[in-house]
Protein backbone atom coordinates (compact mmCIF):
# COMPACT_ATOMS: atom_id res chain seq x y z
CA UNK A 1 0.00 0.00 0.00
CA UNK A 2 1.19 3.68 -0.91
CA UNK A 3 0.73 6.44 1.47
CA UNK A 4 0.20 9.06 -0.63
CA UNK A 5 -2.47 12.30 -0.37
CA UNK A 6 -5.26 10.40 -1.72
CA UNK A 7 -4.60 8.03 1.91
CA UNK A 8 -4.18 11.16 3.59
CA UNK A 9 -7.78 12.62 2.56
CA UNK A 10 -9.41 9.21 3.21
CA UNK A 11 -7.95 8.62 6.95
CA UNK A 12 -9.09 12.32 7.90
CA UNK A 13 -12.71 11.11 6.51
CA UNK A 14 -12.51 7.83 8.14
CA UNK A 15 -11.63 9.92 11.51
CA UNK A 16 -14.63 12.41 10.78
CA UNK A 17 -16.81 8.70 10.53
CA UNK A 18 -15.48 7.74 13.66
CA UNK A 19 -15.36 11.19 15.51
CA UNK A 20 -18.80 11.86 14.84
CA UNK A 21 -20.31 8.11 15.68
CA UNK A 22 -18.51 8.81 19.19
CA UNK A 23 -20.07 12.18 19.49
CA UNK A 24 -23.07 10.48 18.30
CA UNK A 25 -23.02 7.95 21.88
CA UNK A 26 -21.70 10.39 24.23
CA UNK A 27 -23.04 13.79 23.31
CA UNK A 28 -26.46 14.35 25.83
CA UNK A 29 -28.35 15.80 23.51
CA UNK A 30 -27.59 14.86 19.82
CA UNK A 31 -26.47 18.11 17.43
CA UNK A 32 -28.34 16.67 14.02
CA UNK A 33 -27.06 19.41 11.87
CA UNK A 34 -23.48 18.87 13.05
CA UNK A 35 -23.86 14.70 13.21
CA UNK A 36 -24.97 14.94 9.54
CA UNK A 37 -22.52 17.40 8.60
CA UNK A 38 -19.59 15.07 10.17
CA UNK A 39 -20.79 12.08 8.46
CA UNK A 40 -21.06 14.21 4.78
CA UNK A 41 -17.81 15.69 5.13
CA UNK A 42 -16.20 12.37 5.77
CA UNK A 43 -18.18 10.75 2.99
CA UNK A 44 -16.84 13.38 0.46
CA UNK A 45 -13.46 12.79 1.45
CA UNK A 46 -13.39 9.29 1.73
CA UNK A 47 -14.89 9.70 -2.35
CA UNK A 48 -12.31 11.85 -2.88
CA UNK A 49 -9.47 9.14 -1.60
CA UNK A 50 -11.58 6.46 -3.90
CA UNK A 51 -11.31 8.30 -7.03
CA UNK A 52 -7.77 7.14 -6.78
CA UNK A 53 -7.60 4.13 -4.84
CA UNK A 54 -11.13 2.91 -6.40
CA UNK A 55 -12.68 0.25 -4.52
CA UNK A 56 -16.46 -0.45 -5.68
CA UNK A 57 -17.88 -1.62 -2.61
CA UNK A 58 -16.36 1.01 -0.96
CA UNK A 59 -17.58 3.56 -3.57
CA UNK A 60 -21.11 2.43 -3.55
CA UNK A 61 -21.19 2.81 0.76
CA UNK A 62 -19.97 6.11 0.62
CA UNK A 63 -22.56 7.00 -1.86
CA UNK A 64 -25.20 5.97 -0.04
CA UNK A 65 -23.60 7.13 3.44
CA UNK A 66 -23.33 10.73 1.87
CA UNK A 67 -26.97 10.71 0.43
CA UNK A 68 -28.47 9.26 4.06
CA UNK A 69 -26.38 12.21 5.46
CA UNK A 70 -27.04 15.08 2.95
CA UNK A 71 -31.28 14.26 3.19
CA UNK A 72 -30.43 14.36 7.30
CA UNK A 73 -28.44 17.70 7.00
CA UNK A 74 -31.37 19.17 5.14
CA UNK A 75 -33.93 18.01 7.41
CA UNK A 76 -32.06 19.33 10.01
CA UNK A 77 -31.58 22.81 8.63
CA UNK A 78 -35.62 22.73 8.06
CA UNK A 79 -36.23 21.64 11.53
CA UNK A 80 -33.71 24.08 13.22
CA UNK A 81 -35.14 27.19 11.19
CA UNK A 82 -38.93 26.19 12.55
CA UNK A 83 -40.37 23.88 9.58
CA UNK A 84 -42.27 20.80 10.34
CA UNK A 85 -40.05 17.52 9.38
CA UNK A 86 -41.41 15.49 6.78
């Protein structure tokens, strides 16, 4: 295995994954706008590291783990500014 940038990027979104799935269990009172934005950030970057290490599997996850989280951020933002969740 290289370590190159393209590792780089996808360890700091594999530590956003984990960072915010701890906050997730310890935090008393769960932030959704900031869970959601954890888990997108880390998605994107974890795409970013596939584009050059591509690994299908992996590719198709992170898709779906950045949709989940991008539908969750918006709801959040509704929610937080007063509108009804749907």
């Amino acid at each position: 295995m290289m370590f190159d940038w393209a590792t780089l990027v996808g360890m700091v979104g594999s530590a956003l994954f984990v960072g915010g799935f701890a906050y997730a269990n310890a935090a008393a009172a769960l932030d959704k706008v900031l869970f959601n934005l954890i888990n997108l950030l880390g998605a994107i970057l974890l795409l970013i590291s596939l584009s050059v290490h591509f690994n299908l599997a992996a590719f198709v996850l992170e898709v779906c783990w950045g949709l989940i989280a991008l539908v969750g951020l918006v709801k959040a933002l509704g929610e937080r500014r007063g509108r009804p969740a749907q």
